[in-house]
C-alpha atoms as a PDB file:
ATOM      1  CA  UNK A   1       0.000   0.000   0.000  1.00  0.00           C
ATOM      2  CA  UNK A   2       1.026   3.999  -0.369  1.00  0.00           C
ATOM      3  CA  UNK A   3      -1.531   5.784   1.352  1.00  0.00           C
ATOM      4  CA  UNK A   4      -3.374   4.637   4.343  1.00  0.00           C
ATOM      5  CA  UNK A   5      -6.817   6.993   5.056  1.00  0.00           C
ATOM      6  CA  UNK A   6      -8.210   8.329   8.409  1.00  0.00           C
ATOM      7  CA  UNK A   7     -11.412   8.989   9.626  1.00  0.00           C
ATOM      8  CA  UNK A   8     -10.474  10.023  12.427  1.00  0.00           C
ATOM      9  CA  UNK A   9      -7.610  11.803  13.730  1.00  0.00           C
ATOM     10  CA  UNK A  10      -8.072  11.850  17.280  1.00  0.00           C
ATOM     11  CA  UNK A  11      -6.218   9.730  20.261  1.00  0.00           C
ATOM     12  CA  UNK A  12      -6.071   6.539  17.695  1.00  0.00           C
ATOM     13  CA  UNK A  13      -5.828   8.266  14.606  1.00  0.00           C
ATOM     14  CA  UNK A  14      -2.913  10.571  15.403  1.00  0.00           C
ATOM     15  CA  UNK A  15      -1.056   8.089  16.600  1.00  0.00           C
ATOM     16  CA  UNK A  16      -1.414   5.505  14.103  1.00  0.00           C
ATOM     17  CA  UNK A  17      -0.867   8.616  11.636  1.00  0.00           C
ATOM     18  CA  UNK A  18       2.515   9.153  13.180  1.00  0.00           C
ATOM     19  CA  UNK A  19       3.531   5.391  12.782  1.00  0.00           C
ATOM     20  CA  UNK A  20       1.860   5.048   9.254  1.00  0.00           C
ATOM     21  CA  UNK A  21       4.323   8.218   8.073  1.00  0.00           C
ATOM     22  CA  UNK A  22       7.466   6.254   9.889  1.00  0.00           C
ATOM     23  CA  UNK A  23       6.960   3.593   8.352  1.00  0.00           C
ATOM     24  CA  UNK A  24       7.109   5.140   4.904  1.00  0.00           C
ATOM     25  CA  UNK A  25       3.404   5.072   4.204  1.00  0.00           C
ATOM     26  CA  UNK A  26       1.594   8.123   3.220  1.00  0.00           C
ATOM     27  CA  UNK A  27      -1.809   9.648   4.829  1.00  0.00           C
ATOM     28  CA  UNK A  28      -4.656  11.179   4.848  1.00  0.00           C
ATOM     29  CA  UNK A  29      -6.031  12.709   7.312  1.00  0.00           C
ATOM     30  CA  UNK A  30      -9.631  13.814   8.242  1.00  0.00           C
ATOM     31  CA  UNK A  31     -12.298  14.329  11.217  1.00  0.00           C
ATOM     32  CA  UNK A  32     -15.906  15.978  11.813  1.00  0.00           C
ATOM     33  CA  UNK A  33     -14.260  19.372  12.114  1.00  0.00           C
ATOM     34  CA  UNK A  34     -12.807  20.074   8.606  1.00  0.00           C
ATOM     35  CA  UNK A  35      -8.883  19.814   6.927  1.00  0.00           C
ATOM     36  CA  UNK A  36      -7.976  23.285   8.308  1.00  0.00           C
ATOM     37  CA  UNK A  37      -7.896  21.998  12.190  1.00  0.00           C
ATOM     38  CA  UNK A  38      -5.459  19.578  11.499  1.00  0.00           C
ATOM     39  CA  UNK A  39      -2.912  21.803  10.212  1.00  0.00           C
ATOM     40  CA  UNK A  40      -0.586  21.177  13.524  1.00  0.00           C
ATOM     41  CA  UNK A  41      -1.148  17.977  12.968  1.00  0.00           C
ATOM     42  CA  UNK A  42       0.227  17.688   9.157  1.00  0.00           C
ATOM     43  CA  UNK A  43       2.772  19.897  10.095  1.00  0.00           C
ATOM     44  CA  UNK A  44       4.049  17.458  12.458  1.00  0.00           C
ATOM     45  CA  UNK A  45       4.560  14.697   9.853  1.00  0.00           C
ATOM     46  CA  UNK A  46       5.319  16.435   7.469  1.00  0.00           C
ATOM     47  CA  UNK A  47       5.804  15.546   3.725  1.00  0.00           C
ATOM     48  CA  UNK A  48       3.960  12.290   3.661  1.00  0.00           C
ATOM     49  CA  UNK A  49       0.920  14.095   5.508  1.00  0.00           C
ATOM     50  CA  UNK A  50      -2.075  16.167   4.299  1.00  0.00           C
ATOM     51  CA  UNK A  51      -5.528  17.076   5.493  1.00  0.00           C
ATOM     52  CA  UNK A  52      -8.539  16.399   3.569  1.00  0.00           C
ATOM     53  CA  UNK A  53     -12.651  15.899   4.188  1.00  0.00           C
ATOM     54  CA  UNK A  54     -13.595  12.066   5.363  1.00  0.00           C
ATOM     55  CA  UNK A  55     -14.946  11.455   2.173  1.00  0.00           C
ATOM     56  CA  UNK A  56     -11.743  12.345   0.294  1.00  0.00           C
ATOM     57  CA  UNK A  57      -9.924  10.963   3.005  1.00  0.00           C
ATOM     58  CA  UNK A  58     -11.593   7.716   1.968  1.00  0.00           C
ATOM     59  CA  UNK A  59     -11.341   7.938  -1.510  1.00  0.00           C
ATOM     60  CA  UNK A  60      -7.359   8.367  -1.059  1.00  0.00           C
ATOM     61  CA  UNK A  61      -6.699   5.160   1.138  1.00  0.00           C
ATOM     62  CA  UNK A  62      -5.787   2.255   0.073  1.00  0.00           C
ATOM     63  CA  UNK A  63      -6.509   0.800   3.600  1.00  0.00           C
ATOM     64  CA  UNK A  64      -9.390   3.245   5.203  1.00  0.00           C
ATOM     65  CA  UNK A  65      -9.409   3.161   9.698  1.00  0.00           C
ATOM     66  CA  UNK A  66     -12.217   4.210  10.821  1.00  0.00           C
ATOM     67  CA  UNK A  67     -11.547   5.743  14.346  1.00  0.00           C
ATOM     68  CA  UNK A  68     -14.357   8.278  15.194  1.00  0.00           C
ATOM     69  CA  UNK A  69     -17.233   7.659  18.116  1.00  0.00           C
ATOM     70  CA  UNK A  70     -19.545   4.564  17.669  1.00  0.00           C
ATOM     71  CA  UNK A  71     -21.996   7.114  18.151  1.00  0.00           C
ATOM     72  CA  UNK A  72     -20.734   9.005  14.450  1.00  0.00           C
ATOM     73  CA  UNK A  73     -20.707   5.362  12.361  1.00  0.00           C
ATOM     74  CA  UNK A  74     -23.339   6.219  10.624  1.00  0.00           C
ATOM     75  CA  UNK A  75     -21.675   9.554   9.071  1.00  0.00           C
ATOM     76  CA  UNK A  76     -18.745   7.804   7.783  1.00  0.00           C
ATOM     77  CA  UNK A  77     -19.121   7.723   3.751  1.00  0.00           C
ATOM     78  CA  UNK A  78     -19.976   4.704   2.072  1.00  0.00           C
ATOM     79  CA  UNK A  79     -19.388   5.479  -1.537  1.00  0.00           C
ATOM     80  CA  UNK A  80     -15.783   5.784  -1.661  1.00  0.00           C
ATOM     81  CA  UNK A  81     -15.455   2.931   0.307  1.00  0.00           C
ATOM     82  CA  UNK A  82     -16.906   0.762  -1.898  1.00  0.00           C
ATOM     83  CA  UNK A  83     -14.142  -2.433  -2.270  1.00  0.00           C
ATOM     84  CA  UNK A  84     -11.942  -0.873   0.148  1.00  0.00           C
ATOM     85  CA  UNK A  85     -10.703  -2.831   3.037  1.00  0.00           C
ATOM     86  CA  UNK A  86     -11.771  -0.667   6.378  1.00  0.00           C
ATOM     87  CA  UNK A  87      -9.679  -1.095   9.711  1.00  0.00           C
ATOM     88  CA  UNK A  88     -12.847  -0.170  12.602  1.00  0.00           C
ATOM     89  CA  UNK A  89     -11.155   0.593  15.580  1.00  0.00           C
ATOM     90  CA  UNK A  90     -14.234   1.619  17.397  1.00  0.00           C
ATOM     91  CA  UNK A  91     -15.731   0.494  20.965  1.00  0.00           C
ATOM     92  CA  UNK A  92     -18.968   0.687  22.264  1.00  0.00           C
ATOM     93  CA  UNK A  93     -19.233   3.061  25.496  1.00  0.00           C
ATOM     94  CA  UNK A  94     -22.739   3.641  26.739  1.00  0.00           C
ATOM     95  CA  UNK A  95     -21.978   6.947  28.359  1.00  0.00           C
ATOM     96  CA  UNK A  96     -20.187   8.367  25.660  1.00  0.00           C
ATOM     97  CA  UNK A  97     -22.629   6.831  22.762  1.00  0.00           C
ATOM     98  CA  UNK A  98     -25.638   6.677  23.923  1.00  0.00           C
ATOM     99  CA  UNK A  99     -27.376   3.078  24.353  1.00  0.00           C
ATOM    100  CA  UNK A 100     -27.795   1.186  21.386  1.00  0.00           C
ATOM    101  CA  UNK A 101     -30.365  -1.531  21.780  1.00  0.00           C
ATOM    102  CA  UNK A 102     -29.027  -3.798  19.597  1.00  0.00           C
ATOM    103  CA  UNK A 103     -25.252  -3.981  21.464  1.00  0.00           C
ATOM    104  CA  UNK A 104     -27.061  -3.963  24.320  1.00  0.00           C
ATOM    105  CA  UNK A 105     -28.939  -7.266  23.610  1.00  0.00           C
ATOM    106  CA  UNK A 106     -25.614  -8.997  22.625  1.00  0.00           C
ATOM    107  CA  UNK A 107     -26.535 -10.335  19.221  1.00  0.00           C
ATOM    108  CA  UNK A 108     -24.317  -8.228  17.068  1.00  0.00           C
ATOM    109  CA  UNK A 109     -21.060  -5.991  18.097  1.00  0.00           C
ATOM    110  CA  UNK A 110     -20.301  -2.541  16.934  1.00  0.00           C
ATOM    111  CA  UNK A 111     -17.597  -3.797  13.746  1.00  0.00           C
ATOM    112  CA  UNK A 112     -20.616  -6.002  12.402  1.00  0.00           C
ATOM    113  CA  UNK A 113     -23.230  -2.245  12.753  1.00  0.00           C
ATOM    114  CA  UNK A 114     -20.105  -0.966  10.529  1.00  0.00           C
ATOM    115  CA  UNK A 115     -20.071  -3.779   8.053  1.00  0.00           C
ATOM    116  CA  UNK A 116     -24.219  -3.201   7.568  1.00  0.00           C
ATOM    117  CA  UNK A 117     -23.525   0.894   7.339  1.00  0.00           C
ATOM    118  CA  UNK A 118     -20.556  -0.301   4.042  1.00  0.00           C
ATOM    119  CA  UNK A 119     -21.987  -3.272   2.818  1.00  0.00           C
ATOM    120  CA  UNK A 120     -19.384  -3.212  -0.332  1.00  0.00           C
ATOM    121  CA  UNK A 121     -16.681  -2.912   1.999  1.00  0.00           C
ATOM    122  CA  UNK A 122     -14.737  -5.240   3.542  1.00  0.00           C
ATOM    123  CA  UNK A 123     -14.574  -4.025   7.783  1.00  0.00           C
ATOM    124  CA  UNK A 124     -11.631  -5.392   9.704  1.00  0.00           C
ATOM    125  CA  UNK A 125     -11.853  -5.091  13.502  1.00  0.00           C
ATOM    126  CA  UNK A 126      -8.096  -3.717  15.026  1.00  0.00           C
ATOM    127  CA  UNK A 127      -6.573  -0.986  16.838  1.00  0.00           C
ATOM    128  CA  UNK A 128      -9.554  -1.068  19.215  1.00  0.00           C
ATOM    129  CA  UNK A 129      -7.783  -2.680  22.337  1.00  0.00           C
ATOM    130  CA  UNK A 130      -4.699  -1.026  23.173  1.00  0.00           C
ATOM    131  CA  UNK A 131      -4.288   2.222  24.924  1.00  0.00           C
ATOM    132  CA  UNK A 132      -3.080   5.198  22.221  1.00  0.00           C
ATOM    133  CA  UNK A 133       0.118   5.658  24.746  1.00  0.00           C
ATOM    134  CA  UNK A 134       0.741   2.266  24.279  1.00  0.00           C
ATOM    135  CA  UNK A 135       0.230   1.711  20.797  1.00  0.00           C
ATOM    136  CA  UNK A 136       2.424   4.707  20.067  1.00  0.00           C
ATOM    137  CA  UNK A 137       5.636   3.199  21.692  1.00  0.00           C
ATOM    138  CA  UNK A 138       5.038  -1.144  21.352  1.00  0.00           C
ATOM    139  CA  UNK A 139       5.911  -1.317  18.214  1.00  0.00           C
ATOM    140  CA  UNK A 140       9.232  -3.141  17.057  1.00  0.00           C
ATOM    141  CA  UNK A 141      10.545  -4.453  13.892  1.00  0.00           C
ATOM    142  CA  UNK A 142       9.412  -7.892  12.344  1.00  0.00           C
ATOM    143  CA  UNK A 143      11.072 -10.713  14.313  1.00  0.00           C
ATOM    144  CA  UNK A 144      11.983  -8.574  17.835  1.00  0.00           C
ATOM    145  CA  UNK A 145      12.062 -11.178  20.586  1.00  0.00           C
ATOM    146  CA  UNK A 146       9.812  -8.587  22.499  1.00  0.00           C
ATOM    147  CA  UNK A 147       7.604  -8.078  19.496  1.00  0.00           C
ATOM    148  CA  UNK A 148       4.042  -7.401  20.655  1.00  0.00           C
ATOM    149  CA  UNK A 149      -0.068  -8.545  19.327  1.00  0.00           C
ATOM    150  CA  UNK A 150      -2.843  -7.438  18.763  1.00  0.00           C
ATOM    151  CA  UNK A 151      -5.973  -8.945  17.658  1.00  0.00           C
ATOM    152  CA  UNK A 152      -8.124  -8.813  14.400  1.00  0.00           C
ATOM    153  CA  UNK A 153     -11.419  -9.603  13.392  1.00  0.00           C
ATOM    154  CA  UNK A 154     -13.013  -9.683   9.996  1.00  0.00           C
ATOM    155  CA  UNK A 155     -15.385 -11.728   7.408  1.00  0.00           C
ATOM    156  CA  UNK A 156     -12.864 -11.602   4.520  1.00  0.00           C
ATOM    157  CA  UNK A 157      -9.670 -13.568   4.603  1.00  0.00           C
ATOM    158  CA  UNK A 158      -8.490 -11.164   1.985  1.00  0.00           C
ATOM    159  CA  UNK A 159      -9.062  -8.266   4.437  1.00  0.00           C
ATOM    160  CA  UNK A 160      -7.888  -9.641   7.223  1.00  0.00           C
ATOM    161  CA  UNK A 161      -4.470 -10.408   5.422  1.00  0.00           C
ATOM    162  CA  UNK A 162      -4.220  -6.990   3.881  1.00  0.00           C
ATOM    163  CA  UNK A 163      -4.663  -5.298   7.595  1.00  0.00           C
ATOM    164  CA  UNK A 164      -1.975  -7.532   9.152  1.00  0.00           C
ATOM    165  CA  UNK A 165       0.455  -6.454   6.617  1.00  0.00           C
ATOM    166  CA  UNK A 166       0.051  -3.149   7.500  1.00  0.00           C
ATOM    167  CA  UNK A 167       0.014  -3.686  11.184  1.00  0.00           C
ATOM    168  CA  UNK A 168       3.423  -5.809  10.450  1.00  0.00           C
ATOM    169  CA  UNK A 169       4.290  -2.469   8.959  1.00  0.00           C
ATOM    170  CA  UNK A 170       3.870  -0.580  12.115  1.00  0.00           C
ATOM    171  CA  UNK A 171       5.643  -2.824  14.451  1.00  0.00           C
ATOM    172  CA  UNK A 172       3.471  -5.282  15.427  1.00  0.00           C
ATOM    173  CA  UNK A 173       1.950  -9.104  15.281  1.00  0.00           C
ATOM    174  CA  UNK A 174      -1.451 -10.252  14.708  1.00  0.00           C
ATOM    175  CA  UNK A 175      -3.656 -12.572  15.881  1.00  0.00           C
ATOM    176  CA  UNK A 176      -6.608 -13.626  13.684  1.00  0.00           C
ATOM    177  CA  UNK A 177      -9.628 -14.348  15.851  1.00  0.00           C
ATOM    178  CA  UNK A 178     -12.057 -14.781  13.621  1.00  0.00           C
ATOM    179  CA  UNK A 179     -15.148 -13.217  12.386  1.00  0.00           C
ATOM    180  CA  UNK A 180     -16.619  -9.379  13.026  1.00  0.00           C
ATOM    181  CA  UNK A 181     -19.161 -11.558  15.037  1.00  0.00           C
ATOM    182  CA  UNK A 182     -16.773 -12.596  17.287  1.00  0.00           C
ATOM    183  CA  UNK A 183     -14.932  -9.620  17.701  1.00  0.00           C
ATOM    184  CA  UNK A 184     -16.912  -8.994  21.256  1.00  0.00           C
ATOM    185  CA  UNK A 185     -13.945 -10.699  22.297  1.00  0.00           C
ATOM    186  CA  UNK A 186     -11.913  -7.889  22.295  1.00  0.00           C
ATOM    187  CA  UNK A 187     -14.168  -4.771  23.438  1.00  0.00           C
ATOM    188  CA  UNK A 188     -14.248  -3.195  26.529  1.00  0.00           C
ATOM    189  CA  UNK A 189     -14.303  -5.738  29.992  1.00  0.00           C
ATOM    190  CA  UNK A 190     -12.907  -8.438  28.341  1.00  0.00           C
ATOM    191  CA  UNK A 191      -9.591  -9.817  29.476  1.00  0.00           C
ATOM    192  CA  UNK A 192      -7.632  -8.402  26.496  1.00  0.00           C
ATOM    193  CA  UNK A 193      -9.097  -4.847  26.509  1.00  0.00           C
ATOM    194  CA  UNK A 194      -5.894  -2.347  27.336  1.00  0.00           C
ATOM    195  CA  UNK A 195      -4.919  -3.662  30.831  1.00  0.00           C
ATOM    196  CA  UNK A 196      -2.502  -6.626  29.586  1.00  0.00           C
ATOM    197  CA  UNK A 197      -0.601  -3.949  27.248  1.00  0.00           C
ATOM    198  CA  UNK A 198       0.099  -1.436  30.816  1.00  0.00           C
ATOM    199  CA  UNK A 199       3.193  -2.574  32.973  1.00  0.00           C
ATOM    200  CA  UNK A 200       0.820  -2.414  36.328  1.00  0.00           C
ATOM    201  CA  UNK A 201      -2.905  -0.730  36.784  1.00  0.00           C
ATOM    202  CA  UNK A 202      -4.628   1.047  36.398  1.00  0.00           C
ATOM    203  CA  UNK A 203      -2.717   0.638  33.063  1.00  0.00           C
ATOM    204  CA  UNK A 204      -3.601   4.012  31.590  1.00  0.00           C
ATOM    205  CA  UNK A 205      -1.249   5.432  34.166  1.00  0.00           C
ATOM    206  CA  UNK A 206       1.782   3.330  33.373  1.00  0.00           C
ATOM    207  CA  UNK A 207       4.328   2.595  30.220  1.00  0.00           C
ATOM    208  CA  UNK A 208       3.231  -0.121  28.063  1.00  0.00           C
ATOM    209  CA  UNK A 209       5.013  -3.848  28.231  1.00  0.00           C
ATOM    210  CA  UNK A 210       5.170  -6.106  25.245  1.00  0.00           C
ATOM    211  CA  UNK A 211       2.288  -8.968  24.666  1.00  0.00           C
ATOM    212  CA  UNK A 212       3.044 -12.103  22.712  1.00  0.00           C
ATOM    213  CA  UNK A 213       0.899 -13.598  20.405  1.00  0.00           C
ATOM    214  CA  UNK A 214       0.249 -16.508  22.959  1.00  0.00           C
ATOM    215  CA  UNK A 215      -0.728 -14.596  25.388  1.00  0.00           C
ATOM    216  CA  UNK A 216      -2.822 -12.696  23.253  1.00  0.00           C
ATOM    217  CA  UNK A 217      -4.683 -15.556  22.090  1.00  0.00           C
ATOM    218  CA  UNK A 218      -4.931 -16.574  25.345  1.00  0.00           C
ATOM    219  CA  UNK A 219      -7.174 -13.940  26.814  1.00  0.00           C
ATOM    220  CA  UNK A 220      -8.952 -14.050  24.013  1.00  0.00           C
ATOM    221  CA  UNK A 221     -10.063 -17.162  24.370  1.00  0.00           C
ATOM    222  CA  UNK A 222     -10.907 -16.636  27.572  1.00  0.00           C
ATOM    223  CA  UNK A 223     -13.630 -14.180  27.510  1.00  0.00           C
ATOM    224  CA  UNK A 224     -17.074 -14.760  28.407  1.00  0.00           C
ATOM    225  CA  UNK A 225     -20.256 -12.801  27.990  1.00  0.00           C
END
C-alpha cells in the first residue's frame, strides 16, 4: 500500500498517523471538524501528511481506519469505500454513545453495525484494544524477541491479510480471531481490553510492556459474555 486513510484523527488516529508516516506510508487525514484543524497535525509529519474531508480521506486510502465515536458510524461515507478494506477501531461506550439496543442485547457488536452501514466494503476489527500511549511506543521491527499482538477480526480472509500487513508495517503481530461476530472478544471488559498492554494498573497510568501472540490468544479465548 502507499496511502493509508483516516477517519479520524483523534487519540487513535494521530497516533497511528505518526507510525503510518514512519513507516514510509503516506496519509490522509480527516475528522468531523474540517482539513484546516489539522494543520498542527500535518505539520508534524510532514511531507507524507495532508488534510482532507472524510470522504476524500476515503477515496485516497488504500486501507481506510475508521476511528471516530460509535456514536458518528453512521456519518462515515460509504461510496468511496466501496471495495476498500476498512480497519474499525471503534468500541462501544454507553456513556459516551448513547445506548444502542441492539449492542445492548448482545446479538451483534459494533464492527458487524459498521459492516451493515458499508456493505461493499470489507470491515476489519483492530486498533480497538490497546491504549493510544501504548500503541504509540510497542511497536518493534518484524522478528523482535519482544515483538508485541494485537488482535483482528473480519469476514474476509483477503481483508484480514491486507490489515496484518500493515500492522506488520507498524511494528506489530497479529492474531486472527475470527469473524466481526466474534470480535466482542476484544471490546471493553474483556480480558484483552488495554490492561494486559500497561506494565501495572490502572494501566492508563503506566508505560506499556510487550504482549506475545500466545498470550494474546490466550485472553482471548478466555472471555465470556
Amino acid at each position: 500500500m502507499t496511502t493509508l486513510g483516516l477517519i479520524g484523527s483523534g487519540n487513535i488516529g494521530g497516533t497511528l498517523a505518526r507510525l503510518a508516516v514512519a513507516a514510509g506510508i503516506d496519509v490522509v487525514l480527516s475528522n468531523s471538524r474540517g482539513p484546516e484543524t489539522l494543520a498542527d497535525l500535518v505539520a508534524e509529519l510532514g511531507d507524507r501528511a495532508r488534510a482532507a474531508t472524510p470522504a476524500e480521506a476515503a477515496a485516497a486510502g488504500d486501507i481506510v481506519v475508521v476511528t471516530v465515536p460509535l456514536k458518528a458510524y453512521q456519518q462515515v461515507p460509504v461510496e468511496p469505500l466501496v471495495g476498500k478494506v476498512v480497519i474499525d477501531t471503534n468500541n462501544y461506550y454507553p456513556g459516551r454513545d448513547g445506548e444502542i439496543g441492539e449492542l445492548e442485547a448482545g446479538g451483534v457488536t459494533s464492527s458487524e453495525l459498521l459492516q451493515r452501514h458499508l456493505p461493499r466494503s470489507r470491515v476489519v476489527k483492530a486498533f480497538n484494544n490497546i491504549f493510544f500511549k501504548h500503541l504509540a511506543t510497542l511497536g518493534r521491527p518484524a522478528g523482535a524477541a519482544d515483538r508485541t499482538a494485537l488482535p483482528i477480526a473480519g469476514d474476509d480472509t483477503e481483508a484480514k491479510k491486507a490489515a496484518a500487513e500493515l500492522i506488520n508495517a507498524l511494528g506489530y503481530d497479529t492474531v486472527d480471531i475470527g469473524a466481526l461476530a466474534d470480535s466482542w472478544r476484544t471490546q471493553p471488559n474483556t480480558p484483552v481490553y488495554a490492561t494486559p498492554y500497561g506494565a501495572a494498573e490502572p494501566f492508563y497510568e503506566h508505560d506499556g510492556a510487550p504482549v506475545n501472540a500466545d498470550t494474546i490468544r490466550k485472553l482471548v479465548e478466555s472471555a465470556e459474555r
